[in-house]
Protein backbone atom coordinates (compact mmCIF):
# COMPACT_ATOMS: atom_id res chain seq x y z
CA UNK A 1 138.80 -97.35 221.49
CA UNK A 2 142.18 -96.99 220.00
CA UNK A 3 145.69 -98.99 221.08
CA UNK A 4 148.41 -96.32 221.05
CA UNK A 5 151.80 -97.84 221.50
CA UNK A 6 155.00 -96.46 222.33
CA UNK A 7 157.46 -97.73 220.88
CA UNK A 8 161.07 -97.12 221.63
CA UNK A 9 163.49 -98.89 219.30
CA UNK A 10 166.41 -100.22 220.75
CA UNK A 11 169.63 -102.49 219.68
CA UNK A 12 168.55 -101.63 215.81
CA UNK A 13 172.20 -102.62 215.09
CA UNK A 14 171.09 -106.28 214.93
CA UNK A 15 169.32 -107.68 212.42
CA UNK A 16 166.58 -109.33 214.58
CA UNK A 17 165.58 -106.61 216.02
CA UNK A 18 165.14 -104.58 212.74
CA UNK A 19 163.73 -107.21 211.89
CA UNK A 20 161.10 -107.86 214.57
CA UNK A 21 160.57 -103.93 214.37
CA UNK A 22 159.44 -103.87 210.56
CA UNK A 23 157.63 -106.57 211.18
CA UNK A 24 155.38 -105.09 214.27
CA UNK A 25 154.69 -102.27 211.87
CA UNK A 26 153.45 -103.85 209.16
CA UNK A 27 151.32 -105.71 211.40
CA UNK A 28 149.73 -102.71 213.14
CA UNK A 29 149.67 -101.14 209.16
CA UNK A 30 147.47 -104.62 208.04
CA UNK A 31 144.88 -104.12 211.04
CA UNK A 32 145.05 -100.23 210.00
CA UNK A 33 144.32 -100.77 206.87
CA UNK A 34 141.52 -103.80 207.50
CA UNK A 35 139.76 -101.78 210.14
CA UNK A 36 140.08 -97.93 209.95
CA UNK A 37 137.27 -95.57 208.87
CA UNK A 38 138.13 -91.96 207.73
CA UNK A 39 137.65 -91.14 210.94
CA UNK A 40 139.59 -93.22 213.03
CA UNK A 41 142.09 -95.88 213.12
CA UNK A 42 142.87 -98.95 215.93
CA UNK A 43 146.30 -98.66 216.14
CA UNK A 44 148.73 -95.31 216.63
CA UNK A 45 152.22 -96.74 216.64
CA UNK A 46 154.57 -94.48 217.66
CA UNK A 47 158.11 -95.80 216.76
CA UNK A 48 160.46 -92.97 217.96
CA UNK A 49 162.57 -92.14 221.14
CA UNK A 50 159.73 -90.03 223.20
CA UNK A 51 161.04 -87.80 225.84
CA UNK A 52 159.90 -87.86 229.61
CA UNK A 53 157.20 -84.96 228.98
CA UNK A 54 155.50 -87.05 226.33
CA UNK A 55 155.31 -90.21 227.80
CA UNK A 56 153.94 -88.22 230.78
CA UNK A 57 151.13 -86.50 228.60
CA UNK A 58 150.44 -90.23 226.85
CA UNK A 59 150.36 -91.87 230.39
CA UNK A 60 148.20 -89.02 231.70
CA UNK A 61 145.59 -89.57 228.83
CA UNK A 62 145.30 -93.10 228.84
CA UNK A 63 142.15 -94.42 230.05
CA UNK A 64 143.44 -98.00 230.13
CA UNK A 65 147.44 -98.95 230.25
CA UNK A 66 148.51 -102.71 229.56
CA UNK A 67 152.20 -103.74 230.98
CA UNK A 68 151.96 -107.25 229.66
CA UNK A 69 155.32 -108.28 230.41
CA UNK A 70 156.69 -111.74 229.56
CA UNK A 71 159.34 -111.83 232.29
CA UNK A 72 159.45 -109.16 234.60
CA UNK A 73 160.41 -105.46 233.96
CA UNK A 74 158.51 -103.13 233.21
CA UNK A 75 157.20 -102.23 236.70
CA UNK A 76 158.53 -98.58 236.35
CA UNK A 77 156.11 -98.24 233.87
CA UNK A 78 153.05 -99.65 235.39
CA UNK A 79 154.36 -97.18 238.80
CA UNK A 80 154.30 -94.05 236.17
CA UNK A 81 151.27 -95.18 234.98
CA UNK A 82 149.11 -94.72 238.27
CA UNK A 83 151.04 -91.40 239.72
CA UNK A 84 150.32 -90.06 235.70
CA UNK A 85 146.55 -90.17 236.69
CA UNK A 86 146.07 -87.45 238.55
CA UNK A 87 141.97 -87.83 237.75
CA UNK A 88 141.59 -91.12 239.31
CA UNK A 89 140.26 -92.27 236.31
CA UNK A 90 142.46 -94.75 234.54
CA UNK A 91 142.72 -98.82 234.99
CA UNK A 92 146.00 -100.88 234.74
CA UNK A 93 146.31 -103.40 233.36
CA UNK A 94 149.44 -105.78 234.67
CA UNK A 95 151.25 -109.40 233.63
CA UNK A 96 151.63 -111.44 236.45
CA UNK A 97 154.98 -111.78 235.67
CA UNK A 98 155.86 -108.06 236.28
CA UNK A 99 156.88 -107.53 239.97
CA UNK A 100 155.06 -104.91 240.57
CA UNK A 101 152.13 -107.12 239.92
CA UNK A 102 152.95 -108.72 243.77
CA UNK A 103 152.54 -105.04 245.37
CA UNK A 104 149.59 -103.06 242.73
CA UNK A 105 146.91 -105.43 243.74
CA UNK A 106 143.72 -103.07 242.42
CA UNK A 107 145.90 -103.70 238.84
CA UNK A 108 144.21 -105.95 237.04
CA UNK A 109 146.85 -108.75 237.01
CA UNK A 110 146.81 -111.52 234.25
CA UNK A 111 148.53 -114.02 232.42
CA UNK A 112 149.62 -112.61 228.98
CA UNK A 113 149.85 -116.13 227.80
CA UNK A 114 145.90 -116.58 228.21
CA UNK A 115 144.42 -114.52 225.16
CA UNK A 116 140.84 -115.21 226.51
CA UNK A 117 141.59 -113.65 230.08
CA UNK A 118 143.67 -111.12 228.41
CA UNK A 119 140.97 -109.83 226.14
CA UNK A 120 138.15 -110.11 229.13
CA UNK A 121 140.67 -107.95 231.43
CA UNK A 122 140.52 -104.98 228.48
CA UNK A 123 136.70 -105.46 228.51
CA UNK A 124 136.36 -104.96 232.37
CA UNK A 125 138.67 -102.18 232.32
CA UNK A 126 136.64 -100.26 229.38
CA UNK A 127 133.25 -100.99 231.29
CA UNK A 128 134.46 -100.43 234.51
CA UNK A 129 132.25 -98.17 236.44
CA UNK A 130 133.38 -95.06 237.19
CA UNK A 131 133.44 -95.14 241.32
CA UNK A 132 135.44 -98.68 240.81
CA UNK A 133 138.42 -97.15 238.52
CA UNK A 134 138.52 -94.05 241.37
CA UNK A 135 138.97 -96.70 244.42
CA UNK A 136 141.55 -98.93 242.45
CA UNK A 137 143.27 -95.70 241.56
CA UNK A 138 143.28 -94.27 245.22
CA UNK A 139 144.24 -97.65 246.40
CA UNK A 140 147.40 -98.08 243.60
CA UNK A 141 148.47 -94.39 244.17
CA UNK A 142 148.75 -94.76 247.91
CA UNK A 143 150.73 -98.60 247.36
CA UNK A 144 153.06 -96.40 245.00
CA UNK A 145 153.74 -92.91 247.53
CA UNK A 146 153.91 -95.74 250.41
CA UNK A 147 157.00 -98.17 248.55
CA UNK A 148 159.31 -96.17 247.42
CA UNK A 149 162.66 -96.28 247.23
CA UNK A 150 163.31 -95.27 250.57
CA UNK A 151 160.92 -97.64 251.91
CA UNK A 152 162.43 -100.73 250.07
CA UNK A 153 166.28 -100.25 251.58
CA UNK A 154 164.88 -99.68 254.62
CA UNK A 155 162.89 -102.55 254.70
CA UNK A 156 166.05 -104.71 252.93
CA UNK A 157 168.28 -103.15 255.19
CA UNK A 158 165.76 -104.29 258.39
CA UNK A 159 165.46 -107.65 257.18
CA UNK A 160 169.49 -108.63 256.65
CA UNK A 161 170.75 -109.80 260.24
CA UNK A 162 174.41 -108.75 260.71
CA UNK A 163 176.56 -111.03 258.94
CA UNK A 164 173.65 -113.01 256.82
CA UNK A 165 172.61 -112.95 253.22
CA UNK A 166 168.42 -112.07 252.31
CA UNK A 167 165.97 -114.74 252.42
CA UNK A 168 164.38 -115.20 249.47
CA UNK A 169 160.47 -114.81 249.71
CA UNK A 170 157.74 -116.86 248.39
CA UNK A 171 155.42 -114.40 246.44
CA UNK A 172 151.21 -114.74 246.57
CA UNK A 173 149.08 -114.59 244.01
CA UNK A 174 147.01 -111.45 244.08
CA UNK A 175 143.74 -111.28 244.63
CA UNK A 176 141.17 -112.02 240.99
CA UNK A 177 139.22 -108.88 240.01
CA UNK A 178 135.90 -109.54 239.44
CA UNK A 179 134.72 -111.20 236.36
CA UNK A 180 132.81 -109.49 233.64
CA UNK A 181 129.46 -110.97 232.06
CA UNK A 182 131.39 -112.56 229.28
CA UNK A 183 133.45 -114.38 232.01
CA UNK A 184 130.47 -115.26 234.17
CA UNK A 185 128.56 -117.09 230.87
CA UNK A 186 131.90 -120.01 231.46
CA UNK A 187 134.95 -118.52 230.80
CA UNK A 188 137.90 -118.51 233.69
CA UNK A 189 139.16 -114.96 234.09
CA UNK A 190 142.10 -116.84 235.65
CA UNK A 191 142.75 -119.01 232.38
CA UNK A 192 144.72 -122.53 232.19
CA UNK A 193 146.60 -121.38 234.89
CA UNK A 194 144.13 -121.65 237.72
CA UNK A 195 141.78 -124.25 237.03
């Protein structure tokens, strides 16, 4: 298994962010160096401004993608993600505090704060069987054709009466995926959060 990253610098102009840059690849360079045989390394960190066709091919190959947002955003990315895999096979991985995690419930959705569910979410999605990853897939592609941008300002539009401002909505939780057999010896797959 191998973590590639793309990484897109932005705002290099301040210091904090060249900073926080330099110091994300020396990090991945440590592990590199700790863990790499001659014939493969962990981490590919790709620190460059990558052009739609390459993300494309990246997101295409990937059999697992992580959008592990902090606060929100990202939820183009998870949406490229699932129309990239044209094979059905690939598993996302999504932060509960990404939007999108409200509509792509077949991602599986976590707290990126929880290390322990975090690391048993990339487990489940490596040993997910096959016919599991192809109904999550067909289920997230569909959620994706079906809310598009279309059907969001229609359904904004349909939901304004004349003269009033939206109501705001009260999201759910989605629904937990199922646990894998290092979550079933004790461990939460829903973390702190949930207990």
């Amino acid at each position: 298994m191998t973590l590639v990253q793309l990484a897109a610098p932005s705002r290099l102009h301040l210091k904090r962010y060249r900073d926080h840059l330099d110091e994300l690849v020396r990090f991945a360079a440590e592990i590199n160096r700790q863990f790499a045989t001659d014939a493969w390394q962990p981490i590919h960190l790709l620190v460059d401004q990558h052009d739609a066709g390459t993300v494309h091919a990246f997101l295409s190959m990937a059999s697992v993608a992580i959008v592990s947002s902090l606060h929100d955003g990202m939820n183009l990315v998870a949406k490229e993600y699932v129309l990239a895999q044209d094979g059905l096979q690939g598993c996302l991985i999504l932060s509960e505090f990404a939007g999108a995690a409200q509509q792509l419930s077949d991602a599986l959705v976590i707290n990126p704060y929880d290390t322990e569910q975090f690391a048993d979410a990339i487990r489940y999605a490596v040993e997910m069987p096959v016919d599991e990853r192809a109904d999550r897939m067909r289920r997230l592609r569909r959620q994706v054709d079906e809310h598009n941008i279309y059907r969001w300002a229609a359904d904004l539009l349909a939901g304004i009466p004349a003269g009033s401002a939206p109501r705001a909505t009260t999201p759910t939780m989605p629904k937990p995926w199922p646990r894998s057999r290092d979550a079933a010896a004790g461990r939460s797959p829903w973390g702190r959060m949930h207990r």
